[in-house]
C-alpha atoms as a PDB file:
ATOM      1  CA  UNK A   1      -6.082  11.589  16.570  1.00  0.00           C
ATOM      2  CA  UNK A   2      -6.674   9.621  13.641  1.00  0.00           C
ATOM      3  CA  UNK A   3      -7.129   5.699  14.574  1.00  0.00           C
ATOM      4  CA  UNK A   4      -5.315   2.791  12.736  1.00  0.00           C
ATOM      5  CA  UNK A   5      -9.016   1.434  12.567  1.00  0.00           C
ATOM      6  CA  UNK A   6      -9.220   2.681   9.456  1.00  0.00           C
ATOM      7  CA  UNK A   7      -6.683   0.062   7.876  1.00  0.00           C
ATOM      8  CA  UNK A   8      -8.873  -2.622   9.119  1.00  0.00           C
ATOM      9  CA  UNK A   9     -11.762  -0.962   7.654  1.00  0.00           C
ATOM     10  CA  UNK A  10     -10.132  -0.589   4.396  1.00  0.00           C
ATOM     11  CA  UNK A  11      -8.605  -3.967   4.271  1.00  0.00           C
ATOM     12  CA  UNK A  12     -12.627  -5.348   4.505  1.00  0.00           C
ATOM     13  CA  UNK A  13     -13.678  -2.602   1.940  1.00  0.00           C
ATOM     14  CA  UNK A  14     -10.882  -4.045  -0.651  1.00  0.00           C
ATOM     15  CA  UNK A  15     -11.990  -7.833   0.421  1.00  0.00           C
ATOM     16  CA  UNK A  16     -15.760  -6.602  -0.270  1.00  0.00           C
ATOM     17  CA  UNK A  17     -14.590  -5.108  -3.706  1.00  0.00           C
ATOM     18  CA  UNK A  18     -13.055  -8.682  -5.116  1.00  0.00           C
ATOM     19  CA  UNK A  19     -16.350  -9.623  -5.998  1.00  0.00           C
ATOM     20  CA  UNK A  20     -17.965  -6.131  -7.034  1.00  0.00           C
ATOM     21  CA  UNK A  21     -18.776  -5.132 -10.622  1.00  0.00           C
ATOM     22  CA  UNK A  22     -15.988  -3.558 -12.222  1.00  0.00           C
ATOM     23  CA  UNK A  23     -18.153  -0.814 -13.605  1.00  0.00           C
ATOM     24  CA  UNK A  24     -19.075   0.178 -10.311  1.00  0.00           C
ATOM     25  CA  UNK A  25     -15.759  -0.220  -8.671  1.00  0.00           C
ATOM     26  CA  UNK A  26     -12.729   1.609  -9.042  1.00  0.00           C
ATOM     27  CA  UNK A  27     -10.988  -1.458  -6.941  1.00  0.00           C
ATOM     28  CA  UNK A  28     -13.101  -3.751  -8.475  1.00  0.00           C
ATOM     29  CA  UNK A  29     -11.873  -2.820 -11.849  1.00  0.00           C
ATOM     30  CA  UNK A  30      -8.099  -2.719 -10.680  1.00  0.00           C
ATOM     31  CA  UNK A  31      -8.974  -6.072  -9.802  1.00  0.00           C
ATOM     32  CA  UNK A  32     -10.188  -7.427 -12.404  1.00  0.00           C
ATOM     33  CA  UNK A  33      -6.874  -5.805 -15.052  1.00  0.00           C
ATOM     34  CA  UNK A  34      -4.902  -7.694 -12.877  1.00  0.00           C
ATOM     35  CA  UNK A  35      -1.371  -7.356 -11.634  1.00  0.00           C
ATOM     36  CA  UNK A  36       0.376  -5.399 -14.065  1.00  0.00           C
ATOM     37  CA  UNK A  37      -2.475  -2.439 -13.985  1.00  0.00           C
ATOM     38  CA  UNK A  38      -2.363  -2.278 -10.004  1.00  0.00           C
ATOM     39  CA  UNK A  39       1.799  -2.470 -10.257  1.00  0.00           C
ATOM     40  CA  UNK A  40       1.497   0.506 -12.822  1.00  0.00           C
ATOM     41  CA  UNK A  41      -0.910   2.186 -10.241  1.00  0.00           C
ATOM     42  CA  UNK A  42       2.041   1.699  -7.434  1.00  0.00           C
ATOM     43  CA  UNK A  43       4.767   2.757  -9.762  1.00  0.00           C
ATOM     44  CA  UNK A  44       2.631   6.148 -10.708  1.00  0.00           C
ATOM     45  CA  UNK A  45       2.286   6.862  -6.570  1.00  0.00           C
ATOM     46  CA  UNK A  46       5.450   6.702  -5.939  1.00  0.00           C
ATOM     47  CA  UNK A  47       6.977   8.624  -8.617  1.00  0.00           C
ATOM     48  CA  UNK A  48       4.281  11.488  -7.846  1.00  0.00           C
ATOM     49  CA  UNK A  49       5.425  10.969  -3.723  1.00  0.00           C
ATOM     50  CA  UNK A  50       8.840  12.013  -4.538  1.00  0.00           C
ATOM     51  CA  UNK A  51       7.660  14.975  -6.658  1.00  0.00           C
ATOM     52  CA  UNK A  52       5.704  16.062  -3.713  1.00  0.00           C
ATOM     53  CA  UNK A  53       8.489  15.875  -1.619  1.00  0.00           C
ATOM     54  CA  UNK A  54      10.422  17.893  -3.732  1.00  0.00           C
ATOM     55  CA  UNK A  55       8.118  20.158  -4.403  1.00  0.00           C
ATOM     56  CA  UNK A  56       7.726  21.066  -0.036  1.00  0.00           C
ATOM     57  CA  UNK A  57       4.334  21.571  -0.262  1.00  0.00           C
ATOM     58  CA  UNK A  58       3.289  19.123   3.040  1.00  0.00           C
ATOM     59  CA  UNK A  59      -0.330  18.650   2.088  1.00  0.00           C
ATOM     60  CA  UNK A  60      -0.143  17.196  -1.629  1.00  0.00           C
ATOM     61  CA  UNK A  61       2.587  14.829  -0.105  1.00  0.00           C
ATOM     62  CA  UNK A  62      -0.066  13.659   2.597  1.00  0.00           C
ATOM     63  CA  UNK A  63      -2.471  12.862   0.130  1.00  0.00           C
ATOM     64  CA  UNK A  64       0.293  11.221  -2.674  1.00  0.00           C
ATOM     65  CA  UNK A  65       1.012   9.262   0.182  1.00  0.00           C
ATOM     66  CA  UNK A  66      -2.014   8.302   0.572  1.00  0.00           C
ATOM     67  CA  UNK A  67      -2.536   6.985  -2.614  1.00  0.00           C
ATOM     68  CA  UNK A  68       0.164   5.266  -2.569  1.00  0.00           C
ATOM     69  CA  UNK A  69      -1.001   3.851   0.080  1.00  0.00           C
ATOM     70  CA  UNK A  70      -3.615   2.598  -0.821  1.00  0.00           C
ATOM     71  CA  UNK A  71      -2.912   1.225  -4.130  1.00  0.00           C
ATOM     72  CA  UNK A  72      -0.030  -0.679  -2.280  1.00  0.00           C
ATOM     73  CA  UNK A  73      -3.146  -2.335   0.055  1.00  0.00           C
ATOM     74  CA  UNK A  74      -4.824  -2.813  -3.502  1.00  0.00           C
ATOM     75  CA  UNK A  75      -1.712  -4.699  -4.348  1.00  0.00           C
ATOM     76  CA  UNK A  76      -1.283  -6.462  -0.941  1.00  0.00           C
ATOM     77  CA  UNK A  77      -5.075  -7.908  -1.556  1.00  0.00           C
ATOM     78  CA  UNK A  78      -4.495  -8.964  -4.536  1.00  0.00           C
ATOM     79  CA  UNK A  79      -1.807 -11.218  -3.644  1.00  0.00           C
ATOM     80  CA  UNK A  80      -3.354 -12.454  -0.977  1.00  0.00           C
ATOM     81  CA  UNK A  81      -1.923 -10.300   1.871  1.00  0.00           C
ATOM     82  CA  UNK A  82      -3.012  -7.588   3.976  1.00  0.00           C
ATOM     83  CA  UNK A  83      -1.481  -4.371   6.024  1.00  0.00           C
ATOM     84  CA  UNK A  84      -1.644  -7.020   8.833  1.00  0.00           C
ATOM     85  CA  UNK A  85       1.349  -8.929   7.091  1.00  0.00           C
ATOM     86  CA  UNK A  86       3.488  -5.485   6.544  1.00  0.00           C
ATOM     87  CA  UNK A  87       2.598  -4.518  10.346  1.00  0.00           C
ATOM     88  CA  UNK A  88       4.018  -8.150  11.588  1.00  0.00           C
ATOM     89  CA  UNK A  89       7.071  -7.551   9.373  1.00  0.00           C
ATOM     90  CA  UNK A  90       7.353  -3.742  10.439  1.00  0.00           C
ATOM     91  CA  UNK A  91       7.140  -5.431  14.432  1.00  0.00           C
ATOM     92  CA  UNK A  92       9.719  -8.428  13.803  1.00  0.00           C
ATOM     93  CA  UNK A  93      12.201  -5.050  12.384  1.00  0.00           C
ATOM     94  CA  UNK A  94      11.418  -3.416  15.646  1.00  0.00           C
ATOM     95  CA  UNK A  95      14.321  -2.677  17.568  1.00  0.00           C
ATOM     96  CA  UNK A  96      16.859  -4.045  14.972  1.00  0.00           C
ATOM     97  CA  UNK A  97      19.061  -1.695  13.542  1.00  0.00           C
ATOM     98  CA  UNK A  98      19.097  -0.938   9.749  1.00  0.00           C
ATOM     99  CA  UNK A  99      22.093  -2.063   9.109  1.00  0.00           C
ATOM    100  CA  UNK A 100      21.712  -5.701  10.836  1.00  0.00           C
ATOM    101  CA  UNK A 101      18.068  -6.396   9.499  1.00  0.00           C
ATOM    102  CA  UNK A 102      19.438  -5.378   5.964  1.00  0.00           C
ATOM    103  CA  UNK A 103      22.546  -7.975   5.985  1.00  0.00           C
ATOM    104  CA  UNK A 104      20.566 -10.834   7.299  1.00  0.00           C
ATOM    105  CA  UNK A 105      18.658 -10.539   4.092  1.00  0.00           C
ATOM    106  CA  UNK A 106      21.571 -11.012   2.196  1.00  0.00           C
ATOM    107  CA  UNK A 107      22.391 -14.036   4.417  1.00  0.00           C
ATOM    108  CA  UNK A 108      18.957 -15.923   4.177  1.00  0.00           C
END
């Protein structure tokens, strides 16, 4: 089994990468074209997600996932979060339905 380690791990590689030459670094150069590029990134992952899905093929939905993924914890960094934030949000949800957590929104 594959260990949720690896967001930790990732989460220091993307802190490491704020400071990394943008010619050298994929994340560095995200980085460094700012929000709007890395939003463009997310936007592109997620429309190619839902052609995977709808395409059935399992594996090339995996790995769009994965991007989108990560270029969402690209984003997160960026702002100043981390997968740490989504995970405390994702516990807080725990056990509440759907419907409830989504009205309380609407109330607060």
């Amino acid at each position: 089994m594959v260990s949720a380690d690896i967001l930790e791990r990732l989460s220091g590689t993307l802190a490491e990468r704020r400071g990394a030459d943008p010619s050298t670094s994929y994340v560095a150069k995200l980085y460094a074209k700012g929000t709007d590029a890395i939003l463009k990134k997310v936007g592109e992952e997620s429309v190619e997600v839902v052609m995977a899905a709808k395409d059935g093929d399992k594996l090339h939905l995996v790995r769009e996932v994965a991007d989108l993924w990560f270029h969402t914890l690209v984003l997160l960094s960026h702002q100043g979060l981390s997968h740490e934030d989504v995970l405390a949000e994702l516990a807080r949800r725990e056990g509440i339905s759907g419907i409830e957590e989504k009205a309380a929104r609407k109330e607060g």
